[in-house]
PDB file of N, CA and C in Angstrom:
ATOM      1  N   UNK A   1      -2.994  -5.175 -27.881  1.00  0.00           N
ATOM      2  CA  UNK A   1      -3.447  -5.622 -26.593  1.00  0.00           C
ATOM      3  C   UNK A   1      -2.256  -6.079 -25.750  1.00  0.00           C
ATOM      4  N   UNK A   2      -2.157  -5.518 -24.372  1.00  0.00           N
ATOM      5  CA  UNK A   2      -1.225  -6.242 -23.269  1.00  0.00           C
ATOM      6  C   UNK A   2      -1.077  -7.441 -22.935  1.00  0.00           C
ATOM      7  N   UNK A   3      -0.444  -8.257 -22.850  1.00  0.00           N
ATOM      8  CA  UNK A   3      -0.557  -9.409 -22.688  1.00  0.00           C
ATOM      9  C   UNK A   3      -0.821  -9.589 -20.913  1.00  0.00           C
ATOM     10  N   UNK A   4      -0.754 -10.371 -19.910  1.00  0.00           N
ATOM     11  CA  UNK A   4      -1.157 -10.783 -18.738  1.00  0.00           C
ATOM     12  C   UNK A   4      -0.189 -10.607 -18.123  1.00  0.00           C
ATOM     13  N   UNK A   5       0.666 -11.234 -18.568  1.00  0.00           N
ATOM     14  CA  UNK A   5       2.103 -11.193 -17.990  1.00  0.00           C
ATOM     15  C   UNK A   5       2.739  -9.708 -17.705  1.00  0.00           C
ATOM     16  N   UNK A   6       3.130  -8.903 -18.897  1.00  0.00           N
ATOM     17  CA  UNK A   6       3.471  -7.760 -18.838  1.00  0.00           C
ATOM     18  C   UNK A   6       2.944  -6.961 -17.462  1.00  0.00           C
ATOM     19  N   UNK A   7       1.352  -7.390 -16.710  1.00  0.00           N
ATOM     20  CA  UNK A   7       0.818  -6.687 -15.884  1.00  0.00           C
ATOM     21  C   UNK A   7       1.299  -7.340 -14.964  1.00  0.00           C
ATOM     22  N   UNK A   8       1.464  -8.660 -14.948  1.00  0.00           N
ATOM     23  CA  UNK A   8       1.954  -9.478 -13.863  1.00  0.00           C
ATOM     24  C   UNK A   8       3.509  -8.815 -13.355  1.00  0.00           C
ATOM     25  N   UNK A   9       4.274  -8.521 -14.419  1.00  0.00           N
ATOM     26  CA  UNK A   9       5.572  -8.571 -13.647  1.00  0.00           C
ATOM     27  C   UNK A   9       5.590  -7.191 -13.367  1.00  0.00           C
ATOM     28  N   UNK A  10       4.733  -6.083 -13.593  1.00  0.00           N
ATOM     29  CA  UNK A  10       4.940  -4.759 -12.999  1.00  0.00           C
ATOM     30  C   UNK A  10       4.028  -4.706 -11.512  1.00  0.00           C
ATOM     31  N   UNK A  11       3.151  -5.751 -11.151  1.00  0.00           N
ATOM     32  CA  UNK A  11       2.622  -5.879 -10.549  1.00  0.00           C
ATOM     33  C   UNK A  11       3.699  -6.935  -9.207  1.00  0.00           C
ATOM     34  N   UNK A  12       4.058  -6.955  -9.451  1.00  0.00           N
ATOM     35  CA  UNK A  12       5.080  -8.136  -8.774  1.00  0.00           C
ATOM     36  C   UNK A  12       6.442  -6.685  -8.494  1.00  0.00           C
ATOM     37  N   UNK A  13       7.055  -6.178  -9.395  1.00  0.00           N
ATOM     38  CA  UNK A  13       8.015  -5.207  -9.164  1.00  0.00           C
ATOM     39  C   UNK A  13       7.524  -4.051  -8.142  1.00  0.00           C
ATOM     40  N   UNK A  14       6.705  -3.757  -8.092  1.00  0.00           N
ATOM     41  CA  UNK A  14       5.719  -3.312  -7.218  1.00  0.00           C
ATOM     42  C   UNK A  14       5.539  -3.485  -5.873  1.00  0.00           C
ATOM     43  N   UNK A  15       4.853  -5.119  -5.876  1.00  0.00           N
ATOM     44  CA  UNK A  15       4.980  -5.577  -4.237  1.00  0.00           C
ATOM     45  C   UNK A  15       6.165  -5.636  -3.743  1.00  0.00           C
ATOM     46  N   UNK A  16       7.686  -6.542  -4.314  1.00  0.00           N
ATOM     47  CA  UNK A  16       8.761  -6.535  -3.839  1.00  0.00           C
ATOM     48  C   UNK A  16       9.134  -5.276  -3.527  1.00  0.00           C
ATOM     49  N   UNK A  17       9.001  -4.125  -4.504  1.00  0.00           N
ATOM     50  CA  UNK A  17       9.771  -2.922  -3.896  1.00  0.00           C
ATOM     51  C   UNK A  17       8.624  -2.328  -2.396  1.00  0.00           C
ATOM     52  N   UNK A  18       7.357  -2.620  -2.635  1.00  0.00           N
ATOM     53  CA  UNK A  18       6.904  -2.336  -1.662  1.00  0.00           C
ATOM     54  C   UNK A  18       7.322  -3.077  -0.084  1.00  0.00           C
ATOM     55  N   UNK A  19       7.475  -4.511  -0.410  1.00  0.00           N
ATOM     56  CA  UNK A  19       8.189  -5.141   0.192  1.00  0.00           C
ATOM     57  C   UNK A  19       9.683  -4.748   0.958  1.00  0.00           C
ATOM     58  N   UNK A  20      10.281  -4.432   0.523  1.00  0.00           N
ATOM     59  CA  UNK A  20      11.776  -4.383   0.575  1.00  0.00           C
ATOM     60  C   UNK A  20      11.655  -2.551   1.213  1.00  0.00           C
ATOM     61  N   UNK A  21      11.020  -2.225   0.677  1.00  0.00           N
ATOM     62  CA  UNK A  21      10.741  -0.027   1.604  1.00  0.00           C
ATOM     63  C   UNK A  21      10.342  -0.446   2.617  1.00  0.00           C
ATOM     64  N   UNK A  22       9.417  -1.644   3.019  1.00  0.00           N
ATOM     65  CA  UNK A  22       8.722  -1.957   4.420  1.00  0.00           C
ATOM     66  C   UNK A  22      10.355  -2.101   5.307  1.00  0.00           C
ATOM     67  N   UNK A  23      10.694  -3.305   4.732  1.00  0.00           N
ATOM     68  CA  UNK A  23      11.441  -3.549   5.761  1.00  0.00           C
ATOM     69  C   UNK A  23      12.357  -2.678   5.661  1.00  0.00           C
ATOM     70  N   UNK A  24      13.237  -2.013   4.916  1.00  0.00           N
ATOM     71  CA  UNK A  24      14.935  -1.008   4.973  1.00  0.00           C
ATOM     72  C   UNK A  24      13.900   0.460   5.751  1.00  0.00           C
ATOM     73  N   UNK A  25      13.164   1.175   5.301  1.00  0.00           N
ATOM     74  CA  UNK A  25      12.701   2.288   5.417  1.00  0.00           C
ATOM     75  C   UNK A  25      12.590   2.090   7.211  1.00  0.00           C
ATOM     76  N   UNK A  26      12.940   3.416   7.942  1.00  0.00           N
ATOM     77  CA  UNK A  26      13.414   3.457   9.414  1.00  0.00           C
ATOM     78  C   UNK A  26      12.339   4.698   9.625  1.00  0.00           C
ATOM     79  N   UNK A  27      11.662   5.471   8.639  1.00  0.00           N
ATOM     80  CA  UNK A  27      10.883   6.662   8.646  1.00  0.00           C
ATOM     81  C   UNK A  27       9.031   6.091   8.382  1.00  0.00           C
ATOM     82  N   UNK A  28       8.124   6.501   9.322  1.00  0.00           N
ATOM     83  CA  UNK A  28       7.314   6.066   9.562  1.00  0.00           C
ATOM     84  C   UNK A  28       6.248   6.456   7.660  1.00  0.00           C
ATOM     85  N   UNK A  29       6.570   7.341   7.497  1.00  0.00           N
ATOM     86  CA  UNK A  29       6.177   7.716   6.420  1.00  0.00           C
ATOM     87  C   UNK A  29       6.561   7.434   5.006  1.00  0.00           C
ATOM     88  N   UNK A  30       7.916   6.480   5.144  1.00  0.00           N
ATOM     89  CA  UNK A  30       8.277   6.040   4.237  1.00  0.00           C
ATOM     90  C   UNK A  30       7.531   4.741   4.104  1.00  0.00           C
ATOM     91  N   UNK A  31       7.164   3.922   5.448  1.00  0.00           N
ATOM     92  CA  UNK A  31       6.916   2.446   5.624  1.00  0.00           C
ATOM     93  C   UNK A  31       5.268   2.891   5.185  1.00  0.00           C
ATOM     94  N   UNK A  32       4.484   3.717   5.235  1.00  0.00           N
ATOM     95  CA  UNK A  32       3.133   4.247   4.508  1.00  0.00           C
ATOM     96  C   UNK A  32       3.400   3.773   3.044  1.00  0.00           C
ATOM     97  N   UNK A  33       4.273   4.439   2.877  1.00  0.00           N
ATOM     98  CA  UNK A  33       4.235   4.660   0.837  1.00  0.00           C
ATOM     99  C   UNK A  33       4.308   3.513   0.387  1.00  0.00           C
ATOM    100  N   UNK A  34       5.383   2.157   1.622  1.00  0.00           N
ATOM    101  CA  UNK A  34       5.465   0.901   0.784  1.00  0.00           C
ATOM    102  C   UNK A  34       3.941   0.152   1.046  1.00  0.00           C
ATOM    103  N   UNK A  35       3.438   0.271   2.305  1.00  0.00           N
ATOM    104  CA  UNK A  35       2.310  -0.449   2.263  1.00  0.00           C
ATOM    105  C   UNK A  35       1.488   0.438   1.062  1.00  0.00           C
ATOM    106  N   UNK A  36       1.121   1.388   0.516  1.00  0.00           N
ATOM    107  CA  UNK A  36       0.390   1.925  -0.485  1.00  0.00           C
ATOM    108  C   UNK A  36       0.954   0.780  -1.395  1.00  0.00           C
ATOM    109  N   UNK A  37       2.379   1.274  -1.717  1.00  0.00           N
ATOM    110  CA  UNK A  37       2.536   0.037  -2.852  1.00  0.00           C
ATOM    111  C   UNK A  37       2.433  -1.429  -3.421  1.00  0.00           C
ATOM    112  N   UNK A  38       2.533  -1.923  -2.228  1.00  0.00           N
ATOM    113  CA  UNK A  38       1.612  -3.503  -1.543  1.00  0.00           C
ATOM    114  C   UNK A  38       0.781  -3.468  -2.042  1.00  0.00           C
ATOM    115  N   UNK A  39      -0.721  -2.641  -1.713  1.00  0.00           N
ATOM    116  CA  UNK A  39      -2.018  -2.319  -1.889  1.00  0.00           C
ATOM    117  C   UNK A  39      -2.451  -2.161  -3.470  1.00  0.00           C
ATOM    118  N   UNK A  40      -1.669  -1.025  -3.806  1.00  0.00           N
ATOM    119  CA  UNK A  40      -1.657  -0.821  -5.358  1.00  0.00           C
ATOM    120  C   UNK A  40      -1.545  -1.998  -6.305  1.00  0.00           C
ATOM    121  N   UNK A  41      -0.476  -3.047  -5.878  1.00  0.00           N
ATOM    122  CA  UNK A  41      -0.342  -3.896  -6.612  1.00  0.00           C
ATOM    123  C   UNK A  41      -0.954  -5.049  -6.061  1.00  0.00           C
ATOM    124  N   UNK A  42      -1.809  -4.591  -5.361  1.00  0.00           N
ATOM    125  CA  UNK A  42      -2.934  -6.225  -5.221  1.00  0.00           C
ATOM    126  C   UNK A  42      -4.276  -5.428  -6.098  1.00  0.00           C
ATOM    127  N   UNK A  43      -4.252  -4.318  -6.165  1.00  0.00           N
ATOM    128  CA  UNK A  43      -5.442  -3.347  -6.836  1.00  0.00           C
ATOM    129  C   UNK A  43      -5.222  -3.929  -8.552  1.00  0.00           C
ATOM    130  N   UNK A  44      -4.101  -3.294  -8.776  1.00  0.00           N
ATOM    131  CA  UNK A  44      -3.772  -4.078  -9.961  1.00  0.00           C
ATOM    132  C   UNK A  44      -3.783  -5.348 -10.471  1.00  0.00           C
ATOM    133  N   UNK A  45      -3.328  -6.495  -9.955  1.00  0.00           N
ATOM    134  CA  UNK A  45      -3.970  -8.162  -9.918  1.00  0.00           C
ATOM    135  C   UNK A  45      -5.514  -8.197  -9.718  1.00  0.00           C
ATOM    136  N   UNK A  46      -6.275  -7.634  -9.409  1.00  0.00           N
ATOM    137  CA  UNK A  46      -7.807  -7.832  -9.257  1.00  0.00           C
ATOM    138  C   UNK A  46      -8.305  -7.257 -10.355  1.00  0.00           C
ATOM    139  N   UNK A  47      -7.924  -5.856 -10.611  1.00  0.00           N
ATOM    140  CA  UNK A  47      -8.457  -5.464 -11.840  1.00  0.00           C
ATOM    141  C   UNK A  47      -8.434  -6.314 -13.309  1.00  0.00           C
ATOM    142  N   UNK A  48      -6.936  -6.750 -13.467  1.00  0.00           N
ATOM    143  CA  UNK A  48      -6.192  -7.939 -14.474  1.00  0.00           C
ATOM    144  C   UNK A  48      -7.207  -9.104 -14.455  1.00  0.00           C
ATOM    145  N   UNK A  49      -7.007  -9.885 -13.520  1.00  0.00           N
ATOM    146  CA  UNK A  49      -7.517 -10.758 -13.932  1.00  0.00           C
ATOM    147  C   UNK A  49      -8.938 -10.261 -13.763  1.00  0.00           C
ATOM    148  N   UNK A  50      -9.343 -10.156 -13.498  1.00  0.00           N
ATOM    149  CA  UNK A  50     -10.751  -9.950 -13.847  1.00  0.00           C
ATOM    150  C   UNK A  50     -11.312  -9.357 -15.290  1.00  0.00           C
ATOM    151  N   UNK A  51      -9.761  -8.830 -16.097  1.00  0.00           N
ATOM    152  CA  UNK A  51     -10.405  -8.553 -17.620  1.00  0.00           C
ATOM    153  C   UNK A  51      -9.772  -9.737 -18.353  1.00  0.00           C
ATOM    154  N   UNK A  52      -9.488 -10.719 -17.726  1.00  0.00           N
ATOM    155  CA  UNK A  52      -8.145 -11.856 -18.532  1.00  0.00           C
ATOM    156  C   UNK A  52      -9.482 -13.157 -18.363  1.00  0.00           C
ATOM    157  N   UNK A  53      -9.844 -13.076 -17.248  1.00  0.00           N
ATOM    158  CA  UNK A  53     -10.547 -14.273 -16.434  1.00  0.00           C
ATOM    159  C   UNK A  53     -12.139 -13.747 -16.684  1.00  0.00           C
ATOM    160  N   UNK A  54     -12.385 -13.099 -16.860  1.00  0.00           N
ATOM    161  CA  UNK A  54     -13.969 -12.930 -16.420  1.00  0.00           C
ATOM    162  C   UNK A  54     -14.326 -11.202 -17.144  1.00  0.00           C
ATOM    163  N   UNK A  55     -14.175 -10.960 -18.705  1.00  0.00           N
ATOM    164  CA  UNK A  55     -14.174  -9.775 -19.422  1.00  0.00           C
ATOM    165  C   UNK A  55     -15.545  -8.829 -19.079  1.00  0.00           C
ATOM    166  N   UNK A  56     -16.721 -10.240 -19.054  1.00  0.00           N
ATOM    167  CA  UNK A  56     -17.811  -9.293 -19.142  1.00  0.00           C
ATOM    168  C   UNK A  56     -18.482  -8.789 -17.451  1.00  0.00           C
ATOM    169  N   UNK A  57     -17.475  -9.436 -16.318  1.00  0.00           N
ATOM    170  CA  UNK A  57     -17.921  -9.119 -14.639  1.00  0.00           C
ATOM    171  C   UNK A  57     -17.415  -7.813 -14.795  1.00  0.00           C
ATOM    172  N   UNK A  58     -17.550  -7.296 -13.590  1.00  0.00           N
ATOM    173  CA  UNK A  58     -17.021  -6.330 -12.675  1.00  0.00           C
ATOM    174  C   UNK A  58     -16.382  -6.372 -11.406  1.00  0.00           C
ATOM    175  N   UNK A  59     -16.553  -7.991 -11.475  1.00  0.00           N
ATOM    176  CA  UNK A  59     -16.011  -8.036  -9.599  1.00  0.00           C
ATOM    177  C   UNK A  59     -14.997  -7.512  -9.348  1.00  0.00           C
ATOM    178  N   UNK A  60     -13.760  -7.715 -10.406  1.00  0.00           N
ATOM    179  CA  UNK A  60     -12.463  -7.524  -9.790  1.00  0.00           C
ATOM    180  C   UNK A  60     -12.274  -5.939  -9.735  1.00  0.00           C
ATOM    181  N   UNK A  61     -13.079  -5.218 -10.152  1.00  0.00           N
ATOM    182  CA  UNK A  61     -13.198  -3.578 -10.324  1.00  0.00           C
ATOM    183  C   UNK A  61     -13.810  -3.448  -9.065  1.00  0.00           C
ATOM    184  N   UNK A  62     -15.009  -4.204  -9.058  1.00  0.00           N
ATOM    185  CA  UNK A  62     -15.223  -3.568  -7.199  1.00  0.00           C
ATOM    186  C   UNK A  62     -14.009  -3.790  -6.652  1.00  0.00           C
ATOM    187  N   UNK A  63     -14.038  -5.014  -6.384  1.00  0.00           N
ATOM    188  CA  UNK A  63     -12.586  -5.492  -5.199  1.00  0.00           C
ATOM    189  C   UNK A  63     -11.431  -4.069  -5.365  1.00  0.00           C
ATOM    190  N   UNK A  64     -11.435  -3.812  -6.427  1.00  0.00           N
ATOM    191  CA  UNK A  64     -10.067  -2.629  -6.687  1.00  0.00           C
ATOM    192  C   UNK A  64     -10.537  -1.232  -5.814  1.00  0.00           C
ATOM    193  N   UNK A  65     -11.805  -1.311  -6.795  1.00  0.00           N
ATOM    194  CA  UNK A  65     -12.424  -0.170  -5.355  1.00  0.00           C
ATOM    195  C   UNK A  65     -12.482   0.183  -4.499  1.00  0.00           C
ATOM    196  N   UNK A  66     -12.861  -1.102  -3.834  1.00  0.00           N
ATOM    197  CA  UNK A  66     -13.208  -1.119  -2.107  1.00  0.00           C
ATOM    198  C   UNK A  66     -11.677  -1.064  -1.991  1.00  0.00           C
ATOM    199  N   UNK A  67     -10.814  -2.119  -2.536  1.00  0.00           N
ATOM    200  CA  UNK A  67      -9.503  -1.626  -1.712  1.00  0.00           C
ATOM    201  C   UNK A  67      -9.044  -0.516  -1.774  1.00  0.00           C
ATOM    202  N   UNK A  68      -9.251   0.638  -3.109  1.00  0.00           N
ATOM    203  CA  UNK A  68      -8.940   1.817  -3.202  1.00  0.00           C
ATOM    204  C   UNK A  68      -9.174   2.663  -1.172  1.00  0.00           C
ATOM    205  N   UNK A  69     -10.617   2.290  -1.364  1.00  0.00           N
ATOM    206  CA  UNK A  69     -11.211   3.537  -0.417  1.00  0.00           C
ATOM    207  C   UNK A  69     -10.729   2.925   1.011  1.00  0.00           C
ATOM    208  N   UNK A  70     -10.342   1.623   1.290  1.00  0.00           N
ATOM    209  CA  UNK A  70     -10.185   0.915   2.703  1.00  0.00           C
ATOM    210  C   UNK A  70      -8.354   1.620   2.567  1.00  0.00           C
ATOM    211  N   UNK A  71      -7.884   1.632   1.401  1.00  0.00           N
ATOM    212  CA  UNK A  71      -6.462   1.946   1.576  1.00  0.00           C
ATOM    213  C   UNK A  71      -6.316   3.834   1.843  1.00  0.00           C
ATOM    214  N   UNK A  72      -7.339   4.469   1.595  1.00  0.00           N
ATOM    215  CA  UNK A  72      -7.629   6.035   1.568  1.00  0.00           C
ATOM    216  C   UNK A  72      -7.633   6.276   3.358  1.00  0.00           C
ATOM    217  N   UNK A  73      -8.778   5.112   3.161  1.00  0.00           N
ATOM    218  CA  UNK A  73      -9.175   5.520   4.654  1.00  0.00           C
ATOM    219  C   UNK A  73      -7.748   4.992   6.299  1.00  0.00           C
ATOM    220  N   UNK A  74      -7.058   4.227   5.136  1.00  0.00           N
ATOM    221  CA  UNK A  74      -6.041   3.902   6.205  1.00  0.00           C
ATOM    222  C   UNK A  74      -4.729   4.763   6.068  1.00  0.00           C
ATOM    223  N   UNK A  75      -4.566   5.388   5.229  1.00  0.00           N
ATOM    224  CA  UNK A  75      -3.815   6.451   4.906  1.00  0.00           C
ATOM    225  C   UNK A  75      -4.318   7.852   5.675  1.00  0.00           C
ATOM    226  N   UNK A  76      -5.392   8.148   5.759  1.00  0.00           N
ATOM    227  CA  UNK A  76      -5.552   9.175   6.951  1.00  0.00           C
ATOM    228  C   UNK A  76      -5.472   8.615   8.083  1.00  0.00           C
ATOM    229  N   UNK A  77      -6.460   7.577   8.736  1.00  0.00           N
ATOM    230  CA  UNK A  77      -5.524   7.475   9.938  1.00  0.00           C
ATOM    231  C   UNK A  77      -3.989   7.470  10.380  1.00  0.00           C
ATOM    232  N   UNK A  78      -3.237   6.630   9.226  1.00  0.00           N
ATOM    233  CA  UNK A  78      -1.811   6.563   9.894  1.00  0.00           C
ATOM    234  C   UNK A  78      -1.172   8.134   9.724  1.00  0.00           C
ATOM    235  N   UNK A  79      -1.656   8.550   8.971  1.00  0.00           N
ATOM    236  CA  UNK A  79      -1.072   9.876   9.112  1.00  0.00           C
ATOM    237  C   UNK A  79      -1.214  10.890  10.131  1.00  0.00           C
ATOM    238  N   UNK A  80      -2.676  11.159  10.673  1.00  0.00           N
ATOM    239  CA  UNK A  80      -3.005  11.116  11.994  1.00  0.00           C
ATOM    240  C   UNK A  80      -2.391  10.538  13.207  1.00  0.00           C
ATOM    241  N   UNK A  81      -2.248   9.703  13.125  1.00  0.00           N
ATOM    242  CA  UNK A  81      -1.166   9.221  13.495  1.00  0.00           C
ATOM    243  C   UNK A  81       0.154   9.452  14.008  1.00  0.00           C
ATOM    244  N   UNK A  82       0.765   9.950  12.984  1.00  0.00           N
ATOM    245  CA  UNK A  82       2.004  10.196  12.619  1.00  0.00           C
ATOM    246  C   UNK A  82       2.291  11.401  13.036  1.00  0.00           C
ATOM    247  N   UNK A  83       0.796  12.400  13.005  1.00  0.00           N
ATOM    248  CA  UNK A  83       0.964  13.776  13.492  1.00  0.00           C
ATOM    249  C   UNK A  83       0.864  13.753  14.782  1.00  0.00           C
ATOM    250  N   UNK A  84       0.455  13.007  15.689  1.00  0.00           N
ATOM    251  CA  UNK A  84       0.026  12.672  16.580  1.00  0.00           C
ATOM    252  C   UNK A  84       1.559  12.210  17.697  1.00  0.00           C
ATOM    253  N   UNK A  85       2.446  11.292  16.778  1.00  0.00           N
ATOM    254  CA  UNK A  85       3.708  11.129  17.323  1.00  0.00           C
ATOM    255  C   UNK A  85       4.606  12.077  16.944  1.00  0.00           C
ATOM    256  N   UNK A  86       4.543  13.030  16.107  1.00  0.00           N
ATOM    257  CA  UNK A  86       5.240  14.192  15.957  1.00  0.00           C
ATOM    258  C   UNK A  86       5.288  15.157  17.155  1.00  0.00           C
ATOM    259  N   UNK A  87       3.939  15.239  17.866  1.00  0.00           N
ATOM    260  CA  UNK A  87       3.998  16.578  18.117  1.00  0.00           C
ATOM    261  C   UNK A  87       4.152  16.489  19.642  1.00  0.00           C
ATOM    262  N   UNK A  88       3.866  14.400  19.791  1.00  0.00           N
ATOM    263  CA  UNK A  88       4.759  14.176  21.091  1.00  0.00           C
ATOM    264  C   UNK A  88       6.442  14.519  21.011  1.00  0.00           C
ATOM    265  N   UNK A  89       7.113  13.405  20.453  1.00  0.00           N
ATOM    266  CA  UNK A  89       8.404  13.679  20.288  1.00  0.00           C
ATOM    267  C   UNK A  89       9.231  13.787  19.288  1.00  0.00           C
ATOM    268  N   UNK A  90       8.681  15.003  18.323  1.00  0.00           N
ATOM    269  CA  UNK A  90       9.333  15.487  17.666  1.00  0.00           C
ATOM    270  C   UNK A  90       9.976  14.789  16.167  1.00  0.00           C
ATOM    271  N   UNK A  91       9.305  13.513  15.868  1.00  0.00           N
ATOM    272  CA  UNK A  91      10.466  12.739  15.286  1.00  0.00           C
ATOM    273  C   UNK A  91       9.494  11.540  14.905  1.00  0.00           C
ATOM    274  N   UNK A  92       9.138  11.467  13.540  1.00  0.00           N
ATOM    275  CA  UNK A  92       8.436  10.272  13.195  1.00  0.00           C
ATOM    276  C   UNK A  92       9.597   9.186  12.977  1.00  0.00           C
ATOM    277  N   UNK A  93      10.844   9.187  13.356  1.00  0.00           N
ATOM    278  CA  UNK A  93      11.583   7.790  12.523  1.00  0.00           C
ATOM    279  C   UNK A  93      11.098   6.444  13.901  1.00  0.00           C
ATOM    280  N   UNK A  94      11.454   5.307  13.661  1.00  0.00           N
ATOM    281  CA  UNK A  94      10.662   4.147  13.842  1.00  0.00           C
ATOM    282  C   UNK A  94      11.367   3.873  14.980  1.00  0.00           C
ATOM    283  N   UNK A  95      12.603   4.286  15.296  1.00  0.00           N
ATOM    284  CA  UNK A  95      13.758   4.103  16.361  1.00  0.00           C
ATOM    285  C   UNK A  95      13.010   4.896  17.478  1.00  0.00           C
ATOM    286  N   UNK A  96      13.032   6.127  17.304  1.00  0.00           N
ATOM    287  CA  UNK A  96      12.307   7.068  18.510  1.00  0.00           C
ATOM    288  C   UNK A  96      10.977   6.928  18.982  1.00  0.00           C
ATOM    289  N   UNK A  97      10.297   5.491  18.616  1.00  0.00           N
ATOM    290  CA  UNK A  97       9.017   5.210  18.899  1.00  0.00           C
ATOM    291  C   UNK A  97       9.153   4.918  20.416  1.00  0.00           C
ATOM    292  N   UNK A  98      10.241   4.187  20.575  1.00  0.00           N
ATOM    293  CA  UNK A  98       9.859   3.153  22.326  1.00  0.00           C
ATOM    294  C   UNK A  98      10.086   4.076  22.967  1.00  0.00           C
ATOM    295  N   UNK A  99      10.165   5.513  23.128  1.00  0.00           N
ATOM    296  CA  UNK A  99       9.636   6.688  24.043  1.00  0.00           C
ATOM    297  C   UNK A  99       8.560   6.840  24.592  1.00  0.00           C
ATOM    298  N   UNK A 100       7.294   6.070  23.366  1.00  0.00           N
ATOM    299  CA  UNK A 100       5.956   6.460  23.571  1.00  0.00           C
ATOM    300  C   UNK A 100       5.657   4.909  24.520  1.00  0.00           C
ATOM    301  N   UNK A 101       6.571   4.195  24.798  1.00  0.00           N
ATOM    302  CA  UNK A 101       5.792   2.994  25.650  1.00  0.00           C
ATOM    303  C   UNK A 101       5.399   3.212  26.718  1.00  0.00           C
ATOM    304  N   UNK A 102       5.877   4.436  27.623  1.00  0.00           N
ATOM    305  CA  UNK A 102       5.725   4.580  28.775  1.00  0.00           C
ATOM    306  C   UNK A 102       5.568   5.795  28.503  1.00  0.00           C
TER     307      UNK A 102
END
């Protein structure tokens, strides 16, 4: 059996790197993958404790769920998105955005 921890600190390596792609990453599609990874690893802490804290619920499996499908559904929009500022100017990086202010 895994211990808690073990999930904890891959769950934590996770957010920071998701963390740290948010802020360095300059490509709109890169700053997607870290918020996925954010997401993933709050998916992961809900699932955990909920078999550490509470073996015989399910809550923390919904919660993983719903965030699954709220994170699906925000992954097509931004990508939409993304196609959307492409095909204005050519160029999803995060610099060539303040074109679209005006």
């Amino acid at each position: 059996m895994v211990h808690l921890e073990y999930y904890l600190i891959v769950s934590t390596i996770m957010l920071f790197a998701g963390i740290f792609g948010f802020f360095i990453r300059r490509n709109t599609l890169g700053m997607l993958i870290s918020v996925e990874l954010i997401l993933n690893a709050t998916d992961i802490n809900f699932a955990v404790f909920n078999r550490f804290l509470f073996p015989d619920g399910l809550e923390g499996y919904f919660f993983s769920l719903f965030s699954i499908a709220i994170s699906a559904a925000e992954t097509a929009i931004a990508i939409a998105i993304m196609i959307n500022i492409y095909r204005n100017i050519r160029s999803i990086q995060v610099d060539k955005l303040e074109d679209m202010k005006w």
